[in-house]
Protein backbone atom coordinates (compact mmCIF):
# COMPACT_ATOMS: atom_id res chain seq x y z
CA UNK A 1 75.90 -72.54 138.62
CA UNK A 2 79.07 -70.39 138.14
CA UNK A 3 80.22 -72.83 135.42
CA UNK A 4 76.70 -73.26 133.80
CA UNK A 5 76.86 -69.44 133.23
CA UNK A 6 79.90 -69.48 131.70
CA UNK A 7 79.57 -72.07 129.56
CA UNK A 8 76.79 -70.21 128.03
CA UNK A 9 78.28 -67.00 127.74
CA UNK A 10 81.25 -68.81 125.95
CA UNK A 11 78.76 -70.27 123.50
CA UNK A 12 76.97 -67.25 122.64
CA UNK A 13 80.37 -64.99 122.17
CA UNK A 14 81.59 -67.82 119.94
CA UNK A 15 78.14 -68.47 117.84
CA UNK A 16 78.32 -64.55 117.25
CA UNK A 17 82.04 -64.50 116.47
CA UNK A 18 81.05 -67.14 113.34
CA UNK A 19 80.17 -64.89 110.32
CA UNK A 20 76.97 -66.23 108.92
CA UNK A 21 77.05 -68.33 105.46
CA UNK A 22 76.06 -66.87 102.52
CA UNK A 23 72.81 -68.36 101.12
CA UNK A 24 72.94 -70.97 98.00
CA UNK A 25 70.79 -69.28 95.28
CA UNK A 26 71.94 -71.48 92.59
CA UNK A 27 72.02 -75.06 92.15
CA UNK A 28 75.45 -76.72 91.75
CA UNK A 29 76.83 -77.38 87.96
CA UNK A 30 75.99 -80.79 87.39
CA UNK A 31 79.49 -83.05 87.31
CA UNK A 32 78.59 -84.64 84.34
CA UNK A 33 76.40 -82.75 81.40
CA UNK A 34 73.80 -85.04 80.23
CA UNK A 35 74.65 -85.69 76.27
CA UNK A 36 70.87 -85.63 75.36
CA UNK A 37 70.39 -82.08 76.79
CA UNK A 38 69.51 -79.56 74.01
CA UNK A 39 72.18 -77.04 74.11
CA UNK A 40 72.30 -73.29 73.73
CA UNK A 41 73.67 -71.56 70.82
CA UNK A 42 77.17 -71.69 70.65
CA UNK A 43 78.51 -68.71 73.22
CA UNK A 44 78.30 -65.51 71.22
CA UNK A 45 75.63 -67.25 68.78
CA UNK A 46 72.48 -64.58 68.14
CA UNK A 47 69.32 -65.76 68.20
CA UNK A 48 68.33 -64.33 65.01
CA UNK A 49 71.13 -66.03 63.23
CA UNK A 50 70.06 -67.78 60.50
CA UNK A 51 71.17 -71.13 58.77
CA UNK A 52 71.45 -71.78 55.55
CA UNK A 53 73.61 -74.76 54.60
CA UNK A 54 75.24 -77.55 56.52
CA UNK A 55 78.64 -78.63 55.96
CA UNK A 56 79.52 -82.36 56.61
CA UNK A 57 82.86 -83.55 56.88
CA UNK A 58 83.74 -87.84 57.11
CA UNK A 59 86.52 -89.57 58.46
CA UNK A 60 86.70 -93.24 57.03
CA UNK A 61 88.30 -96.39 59.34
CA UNK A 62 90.13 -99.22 58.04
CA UNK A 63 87.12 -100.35 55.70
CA UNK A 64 86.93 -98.18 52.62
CA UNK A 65 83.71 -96.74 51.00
CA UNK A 66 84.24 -97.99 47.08
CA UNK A 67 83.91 -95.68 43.89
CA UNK A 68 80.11 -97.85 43.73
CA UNK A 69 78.63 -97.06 46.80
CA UNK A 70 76.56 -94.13 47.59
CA UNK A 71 76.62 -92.68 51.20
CA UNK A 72 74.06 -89.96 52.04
CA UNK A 73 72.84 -87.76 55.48
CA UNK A 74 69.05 -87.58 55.66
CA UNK A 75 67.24 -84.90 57.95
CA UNK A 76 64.39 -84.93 59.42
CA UNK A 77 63.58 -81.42 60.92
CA UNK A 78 61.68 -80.72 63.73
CA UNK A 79 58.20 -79.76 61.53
CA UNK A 80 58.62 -83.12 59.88
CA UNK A 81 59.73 -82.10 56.54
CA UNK A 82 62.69 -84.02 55.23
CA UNK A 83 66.16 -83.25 52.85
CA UNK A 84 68.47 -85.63 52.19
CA UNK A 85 71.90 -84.20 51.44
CA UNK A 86 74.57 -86.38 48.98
CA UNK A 87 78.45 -86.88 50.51
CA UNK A 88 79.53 -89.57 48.07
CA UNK A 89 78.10 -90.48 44.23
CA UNK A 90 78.27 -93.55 42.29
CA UNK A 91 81.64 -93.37 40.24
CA UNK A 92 83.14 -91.07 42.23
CA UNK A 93 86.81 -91.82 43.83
CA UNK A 94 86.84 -94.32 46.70
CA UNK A 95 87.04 -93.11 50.55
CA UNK A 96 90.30 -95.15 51.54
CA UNK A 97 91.32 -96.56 54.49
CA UNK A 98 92.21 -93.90 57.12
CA UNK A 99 90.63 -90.82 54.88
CA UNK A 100 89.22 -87.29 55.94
CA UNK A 101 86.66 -85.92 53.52
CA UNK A 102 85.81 -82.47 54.23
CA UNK A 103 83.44 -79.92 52.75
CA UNK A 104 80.37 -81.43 51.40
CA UNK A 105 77.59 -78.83 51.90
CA UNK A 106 74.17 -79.49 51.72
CA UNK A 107 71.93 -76.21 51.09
CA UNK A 108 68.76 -75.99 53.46
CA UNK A 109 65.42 -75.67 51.70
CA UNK A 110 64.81 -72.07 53.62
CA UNK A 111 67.04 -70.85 56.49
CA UNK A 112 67.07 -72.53 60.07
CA UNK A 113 67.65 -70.96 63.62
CA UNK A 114 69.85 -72.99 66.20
CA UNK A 115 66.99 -74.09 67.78
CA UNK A 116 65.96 -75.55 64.76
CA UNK A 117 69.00 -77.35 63.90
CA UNK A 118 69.71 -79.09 67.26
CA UNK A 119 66.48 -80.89 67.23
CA UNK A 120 66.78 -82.10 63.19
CA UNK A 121 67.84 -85.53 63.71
CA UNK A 122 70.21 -87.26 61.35
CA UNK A 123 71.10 -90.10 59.53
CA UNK A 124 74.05 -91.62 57.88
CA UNK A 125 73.16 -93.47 54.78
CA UNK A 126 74.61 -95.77 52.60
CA UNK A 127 73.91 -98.04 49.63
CA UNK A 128 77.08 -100.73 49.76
CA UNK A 129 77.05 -101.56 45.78
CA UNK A 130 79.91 -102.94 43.90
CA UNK A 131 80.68 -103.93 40.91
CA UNK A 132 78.75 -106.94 39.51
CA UNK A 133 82.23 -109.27 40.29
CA UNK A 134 81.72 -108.64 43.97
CA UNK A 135 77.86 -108.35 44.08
CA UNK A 136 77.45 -111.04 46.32
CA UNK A 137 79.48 -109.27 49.30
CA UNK A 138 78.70 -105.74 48.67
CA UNK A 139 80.49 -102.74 50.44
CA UNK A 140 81.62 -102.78 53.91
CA UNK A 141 82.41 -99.30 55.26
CA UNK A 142 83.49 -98.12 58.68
CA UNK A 143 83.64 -94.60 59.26
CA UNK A 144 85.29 -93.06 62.17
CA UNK A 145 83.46 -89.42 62.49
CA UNK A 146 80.90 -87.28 61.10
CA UNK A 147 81.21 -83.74 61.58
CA UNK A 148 78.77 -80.94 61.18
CA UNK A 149 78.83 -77.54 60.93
CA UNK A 150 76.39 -75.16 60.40
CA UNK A 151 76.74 -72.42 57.92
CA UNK A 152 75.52 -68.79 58.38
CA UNK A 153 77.20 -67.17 55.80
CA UNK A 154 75.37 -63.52 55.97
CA UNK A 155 77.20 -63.02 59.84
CA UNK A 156 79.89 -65.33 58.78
CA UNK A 157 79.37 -67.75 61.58
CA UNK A 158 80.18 -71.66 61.05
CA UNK A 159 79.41 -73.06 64.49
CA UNK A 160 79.54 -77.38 64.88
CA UNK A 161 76.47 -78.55 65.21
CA UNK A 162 77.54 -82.18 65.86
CA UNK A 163 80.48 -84.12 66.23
CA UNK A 164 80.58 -87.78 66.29
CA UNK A 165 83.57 -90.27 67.30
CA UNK A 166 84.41 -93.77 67.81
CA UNK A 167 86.72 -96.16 68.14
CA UNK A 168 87.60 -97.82 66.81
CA UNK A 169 85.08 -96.62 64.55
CA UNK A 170 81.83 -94.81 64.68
CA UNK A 171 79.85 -97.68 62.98
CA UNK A 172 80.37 -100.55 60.45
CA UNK A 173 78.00 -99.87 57.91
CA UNK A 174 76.89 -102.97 55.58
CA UNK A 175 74.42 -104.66 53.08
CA UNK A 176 72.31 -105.51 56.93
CA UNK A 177 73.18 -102.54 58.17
CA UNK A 178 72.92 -99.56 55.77
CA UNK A 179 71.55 -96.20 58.26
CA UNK A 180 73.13 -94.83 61.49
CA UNK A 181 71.24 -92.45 63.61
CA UNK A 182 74.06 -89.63 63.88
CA UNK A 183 71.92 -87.75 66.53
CA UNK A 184 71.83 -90.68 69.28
CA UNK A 185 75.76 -90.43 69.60
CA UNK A 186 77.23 -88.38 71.95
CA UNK A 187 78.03 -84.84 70.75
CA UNK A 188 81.55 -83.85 71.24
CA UNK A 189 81.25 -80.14 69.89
């Protein structure tokens, strides 16, 4: 009996000399952020911020876009309405192998909140003409990344908005295959 006793009173001085755990009021981060999550402004982003031009910038692969070919982003905003913003024009200098082409801006119709932006869905676009001795091929144009960044010139804030990468490229655009869905890829910004 003498060692029943004591067996308890060991147990209870130890279970009191354990400090209690602290209580879990917040779920763990997840260890992997789910790319099709709609994200929060940028940290230090107002809400009121508003948008009013986005600024696209293209790396080409090792398949040029030629001097012919036309390559576009359309939008498609969240209300339905639709803009369709110009990166490359007929007769204008070929994209070479291996390029960067940064700065083509494409003014909004009226300004945009963040909000408003990460649900507009984009799309690369692209027409593949060459000149009538190669009609029969047409372009072939692999471009590496697309990056976007949103312009709020009033606060001067330029947050990205979306930036997408492959390799080793992004996608292989062609006379089958002329639009890319820019918004499907997996943001890196």
């Amino acid at each position: 009996m003498k060692t029943t006793i004591r067996a308890t009173l060991f147990f209870v001085a130890a279970a009191m000399s354990v400090p209690a755990s602290p209580q879990i009021r917040n779920a763990p981060p997840p260890v992997m952020a789910n790319p099709n999550a709609q994200s929060e402004p940028p940290h230090g982003t107002p809400h009121h911020e508003q948008y009013t031009a986005l600024e696209f910038t293209v790396a080409t692969g090792d398949d040029d876009l030629r001097s012919a070919s036309t390559a576009w982003v359309s939008l498609v905003f969240p209300d339905g309405t639709k803009k369709r913003c110009s990166l490359h024009d007929d007769g204008e200098q070929s994209w070479d192998n291996g390029s960067k082409h940064p700065g083509h801006q494409c003014i909004l119709s009226s300004p945009m909140n963040w909000g408003q932006l990460r649900k507009t869905r984009m799309f690369l676009g692209f027409d593949g003409r060459l000149p009538q001795t190669y009609q029969d091929t047409g372009d072939n144009w692999n471009v590496n990344e697309v990056r976007v960044v949103a312009i709020d010139t009033a606060d001067k804030h330029f947050p990205c908005l979306l930036d997408a990468k492959g390799g080793p490229y992004l996608v292989r655009l062609t006379l089958s295959r002329t639009s890319y869905e820019l918004t499907e890829t997996v943001n890196r910004c």
